[in-house]
N, C-alpha and C. Protein backbone atom coordinates (compact mmCIF):
# COMPACT_ATOMS: atom_id res chain seq x y z
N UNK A 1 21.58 50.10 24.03
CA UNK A 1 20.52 49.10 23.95
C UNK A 1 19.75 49.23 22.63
N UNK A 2 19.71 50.17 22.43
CA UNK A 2 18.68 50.90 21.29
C UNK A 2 19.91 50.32 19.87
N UNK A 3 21.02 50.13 19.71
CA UNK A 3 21.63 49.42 18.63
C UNK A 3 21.50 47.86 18.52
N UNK A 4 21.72 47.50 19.44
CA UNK A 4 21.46 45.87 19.99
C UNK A 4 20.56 45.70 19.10
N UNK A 5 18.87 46.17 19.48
CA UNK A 5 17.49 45.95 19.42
C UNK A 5 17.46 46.18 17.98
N UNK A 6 18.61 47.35 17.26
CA UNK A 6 18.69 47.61 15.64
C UNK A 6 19.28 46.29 14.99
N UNK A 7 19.95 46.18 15.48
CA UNK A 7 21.23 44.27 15.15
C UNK A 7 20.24 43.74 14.91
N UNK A 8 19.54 43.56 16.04
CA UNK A 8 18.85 41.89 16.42
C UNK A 8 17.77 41.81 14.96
N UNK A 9 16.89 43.13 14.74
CA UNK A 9 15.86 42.95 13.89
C UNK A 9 16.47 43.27 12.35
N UNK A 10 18.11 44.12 12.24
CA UNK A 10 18.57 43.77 10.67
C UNK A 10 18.70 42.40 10.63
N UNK A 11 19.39 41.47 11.58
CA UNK A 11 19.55 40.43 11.60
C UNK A 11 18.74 39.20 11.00
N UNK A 12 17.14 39.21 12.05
CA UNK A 12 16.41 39.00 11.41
C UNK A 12 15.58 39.15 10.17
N UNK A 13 15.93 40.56 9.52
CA UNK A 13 15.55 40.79 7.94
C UNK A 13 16.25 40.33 7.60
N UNK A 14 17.70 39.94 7.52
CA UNK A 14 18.74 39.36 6.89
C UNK A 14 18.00 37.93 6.28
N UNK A 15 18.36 37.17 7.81
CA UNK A 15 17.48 35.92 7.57
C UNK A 15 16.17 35.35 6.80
N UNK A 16 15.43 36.52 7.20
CA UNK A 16 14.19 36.20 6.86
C UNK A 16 14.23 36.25 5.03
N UNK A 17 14.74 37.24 4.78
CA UNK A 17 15.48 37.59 3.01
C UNK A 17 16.11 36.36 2.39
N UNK A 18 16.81 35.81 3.37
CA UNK A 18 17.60 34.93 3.00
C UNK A 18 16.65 33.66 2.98
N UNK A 19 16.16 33.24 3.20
CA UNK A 19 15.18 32.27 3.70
C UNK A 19 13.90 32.29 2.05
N UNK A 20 13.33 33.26 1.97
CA UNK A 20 12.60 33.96 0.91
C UNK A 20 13.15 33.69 -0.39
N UNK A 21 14.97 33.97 -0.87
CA UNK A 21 15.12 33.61 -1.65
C UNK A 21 15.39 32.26 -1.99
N UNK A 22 15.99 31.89 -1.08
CA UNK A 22 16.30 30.14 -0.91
C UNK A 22 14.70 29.41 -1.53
N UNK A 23 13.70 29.93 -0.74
CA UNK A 23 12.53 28.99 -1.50
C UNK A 23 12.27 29.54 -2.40
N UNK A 24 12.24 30.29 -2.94
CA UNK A 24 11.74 30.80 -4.80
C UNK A 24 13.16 30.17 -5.51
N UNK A 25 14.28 30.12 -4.93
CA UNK A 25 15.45 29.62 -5.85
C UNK A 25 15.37 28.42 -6.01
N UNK A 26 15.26 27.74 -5.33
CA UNK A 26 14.98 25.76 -5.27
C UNK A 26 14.31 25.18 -6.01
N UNK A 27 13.02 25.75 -6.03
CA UNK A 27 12.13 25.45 -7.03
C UNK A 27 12.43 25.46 -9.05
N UNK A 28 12.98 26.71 -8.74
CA UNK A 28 13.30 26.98 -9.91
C UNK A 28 14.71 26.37 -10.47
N UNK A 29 15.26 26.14 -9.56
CA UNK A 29 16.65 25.29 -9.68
C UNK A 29 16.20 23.48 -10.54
N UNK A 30 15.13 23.29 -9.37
CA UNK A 30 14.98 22.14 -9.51
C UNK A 30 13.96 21.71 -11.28
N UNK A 31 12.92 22.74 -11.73
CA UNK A 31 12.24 22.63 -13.22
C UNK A 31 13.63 22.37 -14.08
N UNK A 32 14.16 23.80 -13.60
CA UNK A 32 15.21 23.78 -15.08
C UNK A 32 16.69 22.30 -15.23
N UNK A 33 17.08 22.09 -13.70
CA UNK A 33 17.39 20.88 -13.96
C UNK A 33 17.24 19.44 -14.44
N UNK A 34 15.49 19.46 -13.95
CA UNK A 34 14.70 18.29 -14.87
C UNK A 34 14.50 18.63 -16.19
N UNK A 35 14.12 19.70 -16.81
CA UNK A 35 13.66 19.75 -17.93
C UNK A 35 14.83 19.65 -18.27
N UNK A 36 16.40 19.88 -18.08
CA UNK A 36 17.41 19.68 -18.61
C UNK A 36 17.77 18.32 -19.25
N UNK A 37 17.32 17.32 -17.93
CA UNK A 37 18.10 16.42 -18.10
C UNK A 37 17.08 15.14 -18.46
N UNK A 38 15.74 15.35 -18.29
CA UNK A 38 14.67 14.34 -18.54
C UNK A 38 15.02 14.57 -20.07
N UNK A 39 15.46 15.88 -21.14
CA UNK A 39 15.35 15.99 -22.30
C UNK A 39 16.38 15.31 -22.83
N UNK A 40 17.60 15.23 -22.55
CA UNK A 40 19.15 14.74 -22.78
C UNK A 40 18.36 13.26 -23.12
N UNK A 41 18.09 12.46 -21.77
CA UNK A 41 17.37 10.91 -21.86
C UNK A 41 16.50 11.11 -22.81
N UNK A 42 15.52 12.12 -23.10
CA UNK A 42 14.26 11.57 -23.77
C UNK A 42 15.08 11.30 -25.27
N UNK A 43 16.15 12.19 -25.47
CA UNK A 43 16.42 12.34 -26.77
C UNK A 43 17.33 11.10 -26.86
N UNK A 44 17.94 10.52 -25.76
CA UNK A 44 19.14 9.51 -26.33
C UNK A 44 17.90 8.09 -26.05
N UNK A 45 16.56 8.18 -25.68
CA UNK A 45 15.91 6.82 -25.55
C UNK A 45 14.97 7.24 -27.01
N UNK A 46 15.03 8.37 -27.84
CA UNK A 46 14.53 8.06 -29.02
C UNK A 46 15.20 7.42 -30.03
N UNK A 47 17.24 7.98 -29.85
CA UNK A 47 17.78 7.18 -30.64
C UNK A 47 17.89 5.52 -30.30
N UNK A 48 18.17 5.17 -29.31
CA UNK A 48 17.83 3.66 -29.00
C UNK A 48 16.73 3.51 -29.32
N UNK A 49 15.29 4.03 -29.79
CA UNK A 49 14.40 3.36 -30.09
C UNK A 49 14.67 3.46 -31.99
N UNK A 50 15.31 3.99 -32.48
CA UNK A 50 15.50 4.82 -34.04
C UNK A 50 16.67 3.44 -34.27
N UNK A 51 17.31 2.47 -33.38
CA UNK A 51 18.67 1.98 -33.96
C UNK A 51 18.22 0.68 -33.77
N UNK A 52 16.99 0.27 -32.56
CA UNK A 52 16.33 -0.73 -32.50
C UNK A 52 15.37 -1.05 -33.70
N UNK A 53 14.59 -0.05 -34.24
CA UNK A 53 13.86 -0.31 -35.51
C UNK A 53 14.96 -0.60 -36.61
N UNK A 54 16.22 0.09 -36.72
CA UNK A 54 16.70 -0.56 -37.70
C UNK A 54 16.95 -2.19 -37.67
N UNK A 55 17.97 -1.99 -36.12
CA UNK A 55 18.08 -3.37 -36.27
C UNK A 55 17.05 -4.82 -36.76
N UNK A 56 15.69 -3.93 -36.15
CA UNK A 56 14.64 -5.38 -36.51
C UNK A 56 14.97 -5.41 -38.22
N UNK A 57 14.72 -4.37 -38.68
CA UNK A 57 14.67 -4.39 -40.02
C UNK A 57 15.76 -5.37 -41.11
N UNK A 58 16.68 -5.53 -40.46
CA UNK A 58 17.97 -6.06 -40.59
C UNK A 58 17.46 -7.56 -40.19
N UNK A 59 17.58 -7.64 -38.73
CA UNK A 59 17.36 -9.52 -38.50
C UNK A 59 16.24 -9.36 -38.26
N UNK A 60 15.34 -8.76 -38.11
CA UNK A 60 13.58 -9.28 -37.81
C UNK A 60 13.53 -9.38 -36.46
N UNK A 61 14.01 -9.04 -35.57
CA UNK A 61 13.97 -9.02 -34.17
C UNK A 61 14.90 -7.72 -33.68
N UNK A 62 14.80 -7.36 -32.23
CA UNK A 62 15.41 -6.14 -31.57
C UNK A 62 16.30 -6.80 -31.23
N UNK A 63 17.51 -6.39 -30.89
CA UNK A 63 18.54 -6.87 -30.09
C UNK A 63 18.04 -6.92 -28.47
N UNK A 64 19.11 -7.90 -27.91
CA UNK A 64 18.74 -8.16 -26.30
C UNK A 64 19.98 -7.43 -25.67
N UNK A 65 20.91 -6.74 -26.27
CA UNK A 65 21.64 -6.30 -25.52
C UNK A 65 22.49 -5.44 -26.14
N UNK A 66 22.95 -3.92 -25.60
CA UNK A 66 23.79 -3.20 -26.35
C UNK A 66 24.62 -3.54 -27.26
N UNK A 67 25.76 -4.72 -26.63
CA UNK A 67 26.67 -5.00 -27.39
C UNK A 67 26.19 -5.51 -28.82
N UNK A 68 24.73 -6.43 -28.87
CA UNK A 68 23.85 -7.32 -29.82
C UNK A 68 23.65 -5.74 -30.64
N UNK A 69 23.32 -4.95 -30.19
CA UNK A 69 23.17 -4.05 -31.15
C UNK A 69 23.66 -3.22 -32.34
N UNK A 70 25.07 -2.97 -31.35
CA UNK A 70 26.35 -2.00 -31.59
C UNK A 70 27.02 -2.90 -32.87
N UNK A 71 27.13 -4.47 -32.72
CA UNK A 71 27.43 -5.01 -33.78
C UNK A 71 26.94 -5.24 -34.93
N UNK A 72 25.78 -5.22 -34.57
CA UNK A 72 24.70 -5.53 -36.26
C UNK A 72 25.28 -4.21 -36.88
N UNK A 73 24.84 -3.07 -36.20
CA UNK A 73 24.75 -2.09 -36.46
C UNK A 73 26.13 -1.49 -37.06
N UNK A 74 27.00 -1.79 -37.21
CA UNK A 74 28.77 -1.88 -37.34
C UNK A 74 28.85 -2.68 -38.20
N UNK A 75 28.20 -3.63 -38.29
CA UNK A 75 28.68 -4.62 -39.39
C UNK A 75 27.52 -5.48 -40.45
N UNK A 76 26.66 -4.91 -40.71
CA UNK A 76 25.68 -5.23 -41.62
C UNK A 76 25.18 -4.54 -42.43
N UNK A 77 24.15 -4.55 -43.19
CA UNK A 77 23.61 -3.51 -43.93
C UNK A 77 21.92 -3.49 -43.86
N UNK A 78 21.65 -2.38 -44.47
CA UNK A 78 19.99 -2.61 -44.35
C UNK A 78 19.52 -2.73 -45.62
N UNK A 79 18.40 -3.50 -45.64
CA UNK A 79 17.90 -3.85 -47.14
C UNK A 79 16.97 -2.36 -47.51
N UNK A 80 16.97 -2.28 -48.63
CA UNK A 80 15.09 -1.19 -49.04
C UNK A 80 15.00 -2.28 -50.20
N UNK A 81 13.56 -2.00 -50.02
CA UNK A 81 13.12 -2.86 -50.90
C UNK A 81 11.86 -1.79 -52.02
N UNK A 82 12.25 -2.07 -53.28
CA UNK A 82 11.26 -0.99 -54.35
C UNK A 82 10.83 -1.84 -55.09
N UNK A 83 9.71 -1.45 -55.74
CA UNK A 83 8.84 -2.20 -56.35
C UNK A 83 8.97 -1.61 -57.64
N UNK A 84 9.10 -2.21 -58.62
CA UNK A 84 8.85 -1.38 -60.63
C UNK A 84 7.82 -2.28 -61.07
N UNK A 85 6.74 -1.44 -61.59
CA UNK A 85 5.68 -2.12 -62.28
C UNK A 85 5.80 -2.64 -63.42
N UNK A 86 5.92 -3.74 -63.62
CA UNK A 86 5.94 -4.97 -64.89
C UNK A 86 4.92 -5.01 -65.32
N UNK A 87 3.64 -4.25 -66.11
CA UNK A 87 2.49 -5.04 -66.38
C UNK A 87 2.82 -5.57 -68.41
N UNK A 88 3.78 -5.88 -68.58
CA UNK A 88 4.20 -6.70 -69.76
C UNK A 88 4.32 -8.20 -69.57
N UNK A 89 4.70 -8.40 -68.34
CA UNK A 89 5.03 -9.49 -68.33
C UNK A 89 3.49 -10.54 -67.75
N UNK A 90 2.92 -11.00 -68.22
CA UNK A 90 1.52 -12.11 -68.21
C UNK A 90 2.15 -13.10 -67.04
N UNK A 91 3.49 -13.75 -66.88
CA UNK A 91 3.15 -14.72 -65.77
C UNK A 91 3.19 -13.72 -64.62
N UNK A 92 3.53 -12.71 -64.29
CA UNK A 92 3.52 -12.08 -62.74
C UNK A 92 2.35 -10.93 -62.66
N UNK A 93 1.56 -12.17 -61.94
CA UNK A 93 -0.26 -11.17 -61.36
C UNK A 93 -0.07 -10.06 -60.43
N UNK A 94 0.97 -9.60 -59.90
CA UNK A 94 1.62 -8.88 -58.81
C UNK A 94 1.42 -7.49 -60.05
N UNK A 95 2.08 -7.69 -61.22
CA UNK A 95 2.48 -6.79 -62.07
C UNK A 95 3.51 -5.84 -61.15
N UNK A 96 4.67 -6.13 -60.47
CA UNK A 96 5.74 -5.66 -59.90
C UNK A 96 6.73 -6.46 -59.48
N UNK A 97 8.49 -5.67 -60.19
CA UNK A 97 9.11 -6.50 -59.70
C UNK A 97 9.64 -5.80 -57.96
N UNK A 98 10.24 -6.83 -57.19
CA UNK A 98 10.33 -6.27 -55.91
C UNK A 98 12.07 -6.22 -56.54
N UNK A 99 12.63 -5.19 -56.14
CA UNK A 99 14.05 -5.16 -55.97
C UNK A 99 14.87 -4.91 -55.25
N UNK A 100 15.81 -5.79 -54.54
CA UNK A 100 16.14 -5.00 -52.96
C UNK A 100 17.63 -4.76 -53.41
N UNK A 101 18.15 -3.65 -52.46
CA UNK A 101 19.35 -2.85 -52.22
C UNK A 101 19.64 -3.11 -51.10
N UNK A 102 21.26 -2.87 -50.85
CA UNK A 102 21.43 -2.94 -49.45
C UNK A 102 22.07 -1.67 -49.20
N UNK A 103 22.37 -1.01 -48.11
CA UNK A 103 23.46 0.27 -47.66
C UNK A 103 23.57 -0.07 -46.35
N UNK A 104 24.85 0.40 -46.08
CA UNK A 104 25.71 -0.08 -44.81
C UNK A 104 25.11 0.65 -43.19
N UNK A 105 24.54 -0.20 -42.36
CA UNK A 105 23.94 0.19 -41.42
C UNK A 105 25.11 1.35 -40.80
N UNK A 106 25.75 1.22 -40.85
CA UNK A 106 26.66 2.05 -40.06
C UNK A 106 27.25 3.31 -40.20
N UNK A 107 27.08 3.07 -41.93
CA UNK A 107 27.21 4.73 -42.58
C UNK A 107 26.21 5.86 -42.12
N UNK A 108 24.84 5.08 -42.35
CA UNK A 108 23.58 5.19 -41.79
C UNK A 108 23.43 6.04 -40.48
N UNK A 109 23.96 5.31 -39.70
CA UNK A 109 24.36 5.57 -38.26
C UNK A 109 25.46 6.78 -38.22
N UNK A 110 25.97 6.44 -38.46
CA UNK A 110 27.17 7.71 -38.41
C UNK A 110 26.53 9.26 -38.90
N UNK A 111 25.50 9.15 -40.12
CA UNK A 111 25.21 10.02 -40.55
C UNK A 111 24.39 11.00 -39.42
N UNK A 112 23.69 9.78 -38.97
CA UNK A 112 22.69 10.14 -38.03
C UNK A 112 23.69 11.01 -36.84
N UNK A 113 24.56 10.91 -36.46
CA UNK A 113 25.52 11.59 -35.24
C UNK A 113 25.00 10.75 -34.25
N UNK A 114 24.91 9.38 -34.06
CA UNK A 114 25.04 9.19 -32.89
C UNK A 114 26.76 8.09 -32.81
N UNK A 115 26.68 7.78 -31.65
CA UNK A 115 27.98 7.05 -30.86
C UNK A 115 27.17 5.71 -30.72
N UNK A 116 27.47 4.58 -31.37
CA UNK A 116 27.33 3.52 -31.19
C UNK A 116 28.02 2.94 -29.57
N UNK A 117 29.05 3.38 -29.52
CA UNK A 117 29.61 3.24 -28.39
C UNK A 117 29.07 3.82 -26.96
N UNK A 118 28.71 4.58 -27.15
CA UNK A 118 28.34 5.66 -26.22
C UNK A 118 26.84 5.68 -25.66
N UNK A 119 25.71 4.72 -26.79
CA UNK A 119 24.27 4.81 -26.90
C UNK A 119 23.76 4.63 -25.54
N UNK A 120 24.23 3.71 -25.12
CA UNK A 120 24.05 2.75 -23.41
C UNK A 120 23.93 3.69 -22.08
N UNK A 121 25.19 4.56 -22.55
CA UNK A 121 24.94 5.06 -21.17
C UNK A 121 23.87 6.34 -20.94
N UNK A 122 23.59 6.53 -19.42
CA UNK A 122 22.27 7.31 -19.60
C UNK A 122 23.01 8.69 -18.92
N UNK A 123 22.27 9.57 -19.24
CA UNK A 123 23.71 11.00 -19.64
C UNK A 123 22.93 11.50 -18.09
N UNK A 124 23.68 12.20 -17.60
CA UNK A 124 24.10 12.77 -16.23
C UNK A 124 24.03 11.49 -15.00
N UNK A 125 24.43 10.27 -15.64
CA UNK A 125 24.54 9.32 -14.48
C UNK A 125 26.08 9.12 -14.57
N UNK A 126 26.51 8.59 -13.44
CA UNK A 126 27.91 8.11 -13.33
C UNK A 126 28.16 6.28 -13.86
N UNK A 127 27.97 6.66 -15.49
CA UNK A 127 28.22 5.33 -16.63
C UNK A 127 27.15 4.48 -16.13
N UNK A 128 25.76 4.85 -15.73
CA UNK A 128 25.18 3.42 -15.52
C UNK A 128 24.47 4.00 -17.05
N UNK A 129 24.28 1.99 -17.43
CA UNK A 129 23.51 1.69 -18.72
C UNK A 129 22.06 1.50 -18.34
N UNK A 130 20.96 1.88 -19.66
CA UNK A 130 19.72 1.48 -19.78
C UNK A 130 19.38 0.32 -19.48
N UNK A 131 18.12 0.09 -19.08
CA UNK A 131 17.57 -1.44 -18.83
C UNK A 131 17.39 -1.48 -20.09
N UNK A 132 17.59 -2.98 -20.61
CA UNK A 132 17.08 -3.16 -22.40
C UNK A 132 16.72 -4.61 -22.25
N UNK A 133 15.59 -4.99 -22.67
CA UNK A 133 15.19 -6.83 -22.48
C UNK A 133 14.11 -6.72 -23.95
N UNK A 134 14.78 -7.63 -24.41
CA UNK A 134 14.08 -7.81 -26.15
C UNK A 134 13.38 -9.36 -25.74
N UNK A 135 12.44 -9.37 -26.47
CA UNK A 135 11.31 -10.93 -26.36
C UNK A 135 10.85 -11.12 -27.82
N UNK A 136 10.01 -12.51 -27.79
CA UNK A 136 9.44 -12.58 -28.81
C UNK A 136 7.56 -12.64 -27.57
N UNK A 137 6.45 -12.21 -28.27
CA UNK A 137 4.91 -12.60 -27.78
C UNK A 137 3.98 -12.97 -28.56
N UNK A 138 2.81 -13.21 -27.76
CA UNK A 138 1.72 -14.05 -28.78
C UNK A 138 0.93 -12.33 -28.60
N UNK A 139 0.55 -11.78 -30.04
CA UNK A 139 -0.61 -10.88 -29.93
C UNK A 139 -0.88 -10.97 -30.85
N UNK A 140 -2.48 -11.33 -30.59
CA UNK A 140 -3.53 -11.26 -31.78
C UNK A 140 -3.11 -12.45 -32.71
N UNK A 141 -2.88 -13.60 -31.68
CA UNK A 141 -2.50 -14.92 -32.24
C UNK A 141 -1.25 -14.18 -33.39
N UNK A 142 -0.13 -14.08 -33.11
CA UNK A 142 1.01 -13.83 -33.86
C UNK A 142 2.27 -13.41 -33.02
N UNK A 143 3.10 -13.92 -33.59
CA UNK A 143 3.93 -14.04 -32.77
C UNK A 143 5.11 -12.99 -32.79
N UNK A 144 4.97 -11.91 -31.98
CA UNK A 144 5.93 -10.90 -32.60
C UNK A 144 7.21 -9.95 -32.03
N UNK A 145 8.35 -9.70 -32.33
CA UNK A 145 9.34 -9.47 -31.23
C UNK A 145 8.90 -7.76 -30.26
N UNK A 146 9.07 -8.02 -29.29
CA UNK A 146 8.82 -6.98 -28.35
C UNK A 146 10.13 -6.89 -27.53
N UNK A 147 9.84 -4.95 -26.94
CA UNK A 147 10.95 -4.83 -26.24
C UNK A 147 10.82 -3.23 -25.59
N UNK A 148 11.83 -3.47 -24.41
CA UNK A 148 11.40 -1.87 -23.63
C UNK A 148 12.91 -1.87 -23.39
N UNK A 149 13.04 -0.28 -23.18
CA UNK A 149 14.43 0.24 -22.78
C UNK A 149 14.38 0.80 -21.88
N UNK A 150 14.54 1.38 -20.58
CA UNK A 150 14.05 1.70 -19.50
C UNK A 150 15.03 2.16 -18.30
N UNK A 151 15.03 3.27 -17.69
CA UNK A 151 15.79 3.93 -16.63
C UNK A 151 15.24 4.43 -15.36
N UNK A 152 15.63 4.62 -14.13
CA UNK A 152 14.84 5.41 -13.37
C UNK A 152 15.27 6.92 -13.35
N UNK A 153 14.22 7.62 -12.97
CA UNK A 153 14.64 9.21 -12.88
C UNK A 153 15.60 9.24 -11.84
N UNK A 154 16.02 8.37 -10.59
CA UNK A 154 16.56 8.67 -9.27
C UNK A 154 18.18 8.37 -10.03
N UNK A 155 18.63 7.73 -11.32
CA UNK A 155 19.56 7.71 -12.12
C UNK A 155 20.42 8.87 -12.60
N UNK A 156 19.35 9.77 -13.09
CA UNK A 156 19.93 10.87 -14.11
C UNK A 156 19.45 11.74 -13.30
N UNK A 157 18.97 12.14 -12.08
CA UNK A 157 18.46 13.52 -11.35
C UNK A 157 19.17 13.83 -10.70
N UNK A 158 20.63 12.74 -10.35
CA UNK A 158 21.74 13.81 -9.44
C UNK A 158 20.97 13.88 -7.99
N UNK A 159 21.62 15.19 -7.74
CA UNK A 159 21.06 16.26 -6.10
C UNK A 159 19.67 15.90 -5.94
N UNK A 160 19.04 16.08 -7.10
CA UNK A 160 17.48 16.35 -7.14
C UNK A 160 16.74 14.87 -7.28
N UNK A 161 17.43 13.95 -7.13
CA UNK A 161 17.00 12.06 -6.95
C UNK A 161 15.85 12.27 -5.35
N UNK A 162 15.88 12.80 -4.34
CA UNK A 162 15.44 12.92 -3.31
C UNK A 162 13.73 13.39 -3.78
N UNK A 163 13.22 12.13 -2.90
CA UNK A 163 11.43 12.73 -3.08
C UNK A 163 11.05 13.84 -2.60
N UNK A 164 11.75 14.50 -1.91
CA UNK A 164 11.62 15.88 -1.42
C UNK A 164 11.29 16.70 -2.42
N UNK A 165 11.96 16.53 -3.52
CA UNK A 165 11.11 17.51 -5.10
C UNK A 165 10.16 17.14 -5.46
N UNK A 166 9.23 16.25 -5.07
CA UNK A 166 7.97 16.16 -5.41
C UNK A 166 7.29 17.24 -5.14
N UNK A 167 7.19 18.21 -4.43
CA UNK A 167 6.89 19.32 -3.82
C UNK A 167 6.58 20.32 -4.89
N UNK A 168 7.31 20.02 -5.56
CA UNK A 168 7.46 21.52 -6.57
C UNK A 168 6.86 20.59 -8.34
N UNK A 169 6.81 19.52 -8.51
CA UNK A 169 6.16 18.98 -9.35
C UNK A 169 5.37 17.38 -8.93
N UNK A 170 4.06 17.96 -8.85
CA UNK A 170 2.88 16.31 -8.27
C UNK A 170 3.03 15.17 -9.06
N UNK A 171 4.12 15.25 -10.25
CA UNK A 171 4.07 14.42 -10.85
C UNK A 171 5.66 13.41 -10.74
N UNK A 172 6.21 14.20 -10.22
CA UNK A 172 7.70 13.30 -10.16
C UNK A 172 7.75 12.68 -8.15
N UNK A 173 8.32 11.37 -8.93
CA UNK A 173 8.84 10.28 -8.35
C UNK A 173 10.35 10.16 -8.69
N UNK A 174 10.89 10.48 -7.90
CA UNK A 174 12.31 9.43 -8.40
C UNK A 174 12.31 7.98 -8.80
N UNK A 175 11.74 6.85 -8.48
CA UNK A 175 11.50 5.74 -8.55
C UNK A 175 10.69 5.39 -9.94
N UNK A 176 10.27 6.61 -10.66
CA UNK A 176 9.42 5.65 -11.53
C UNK A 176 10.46 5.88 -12.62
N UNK A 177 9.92 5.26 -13.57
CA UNK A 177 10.71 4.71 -14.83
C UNK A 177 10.65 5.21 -16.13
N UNK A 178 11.59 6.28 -17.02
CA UNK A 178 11.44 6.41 -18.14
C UNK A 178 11.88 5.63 -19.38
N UNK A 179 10.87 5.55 -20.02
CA UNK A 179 11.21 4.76 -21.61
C UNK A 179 10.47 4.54 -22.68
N UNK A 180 10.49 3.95 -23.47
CA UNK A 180 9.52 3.48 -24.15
C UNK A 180 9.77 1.84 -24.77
N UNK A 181 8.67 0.86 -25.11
CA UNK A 181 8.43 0.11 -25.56
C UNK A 181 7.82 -0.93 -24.54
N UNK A 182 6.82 -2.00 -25.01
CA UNK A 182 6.44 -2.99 -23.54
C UNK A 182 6.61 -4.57 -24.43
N UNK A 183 7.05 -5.60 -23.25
CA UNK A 183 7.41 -6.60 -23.25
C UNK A 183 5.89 -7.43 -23.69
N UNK A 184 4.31 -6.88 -23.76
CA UNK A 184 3.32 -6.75 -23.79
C UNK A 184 2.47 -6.69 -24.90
N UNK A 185 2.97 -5.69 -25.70
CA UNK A 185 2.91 -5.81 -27.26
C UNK A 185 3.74 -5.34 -28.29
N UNK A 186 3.56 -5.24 -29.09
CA UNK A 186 4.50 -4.87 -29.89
C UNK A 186 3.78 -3.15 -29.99
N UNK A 187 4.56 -2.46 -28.81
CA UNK A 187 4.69 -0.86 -29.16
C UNK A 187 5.85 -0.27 -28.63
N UNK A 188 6.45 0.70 -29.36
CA UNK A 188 7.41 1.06 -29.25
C UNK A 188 7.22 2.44 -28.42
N UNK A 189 6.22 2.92 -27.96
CA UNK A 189 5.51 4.30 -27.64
C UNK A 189 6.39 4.76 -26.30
N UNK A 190 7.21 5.98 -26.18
CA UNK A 190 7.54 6.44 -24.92
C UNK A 190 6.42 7.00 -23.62
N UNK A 191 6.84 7.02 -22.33
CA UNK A 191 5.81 7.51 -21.92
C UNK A 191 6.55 8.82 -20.95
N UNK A 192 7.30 9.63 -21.88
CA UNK A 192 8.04 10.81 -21.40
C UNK A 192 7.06 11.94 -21.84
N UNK A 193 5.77 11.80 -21.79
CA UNK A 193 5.21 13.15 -22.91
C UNK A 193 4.16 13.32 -21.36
């Protein structure tokens, strides 16, 4: 009887051990997987915001859609524009000439290491693409192109999509939305910080 009564209560230390590590492991499972993978997105929604400024720069507006992007971006160039000071010349009150250059958006791009091809999809999801909706708005009486790129966390969190991890950080939702830029004004600002 007296072994039984030894069983029953290793048993229960077993469990109880087991139980103990399970909740200190979960938690910690679950930071290092977000901070993993919220960083992967934060970094591939800075380059979509880095390929969208070019593009405006190029046609004066954001693209409305990956593919709208992937092509400018493949097949155009970007202007710079420099200024040399003329003050010889009496008809130009500017006293500068403007001189523009072009270089190939795509060399550009390439340099940069990203995948034109690849920009869309949002990394630890199974191939789903970013929300992307480009506009033109009235702010501050002017009329100017706006645009947001946008994912949910319940996308890229895998296992850990379940509100049940709210538990271990007061601030996550699966449901809410990472990105940056608003249909609202013209800002390009993420709100991953």
């Amino acid at each position: 009887m007296k072994y039984v009564i030894n069983l029953v209560i290793l048993a229960l230390i077993g469990l109880l051990a087991y139980a103990l590590v399970g909740g200190i492991k979960e938690p910690i499972e679950f930071r290092n997987e977000q901070t993993k993978r919220k960083g992967a997105v934060t970094e591939k929604l800075t380059q979509i915001r880095s390929l969208q400024e070019i593009h405006r720069e190029i046609k004066g507006e954001f693209a409305s859609s990956f593919d709208d992007l992937a092509f400018v971006l493949k097949n155009d160039s970007i202007p710079s524009i420099r200024l040399e000071a003329d003050p010889e010349d009496p008809t130009n009150e500017d006293k500068y000439i403007k001189i523009v250059t072009y270089s190939s958006a795509y060399d550009s791009i390439k340099a940069m290491g990203i995948d034109l091809d690849k920009i869309k999809m949002v990394p630890y999801s199974n191939d789903v693409a970013f929300e992307m909706v480009a506009d033109t708005t009235t702010y501050q009486s002017t009329l100017v192109p706006v645009m947001e790129c946008m994912t949910k966390y319940k996308v890229f969190m895998g296992p850990y999509a379940d509100p049940k991890y709210a538990q271990y950080d007061d601030t996550y939702n699966p449901e809410a939305r990472i990105g940056f830029g608003s249909l609202a004004s013209p800002n390009l600002e993420g709100n991953w910080n």
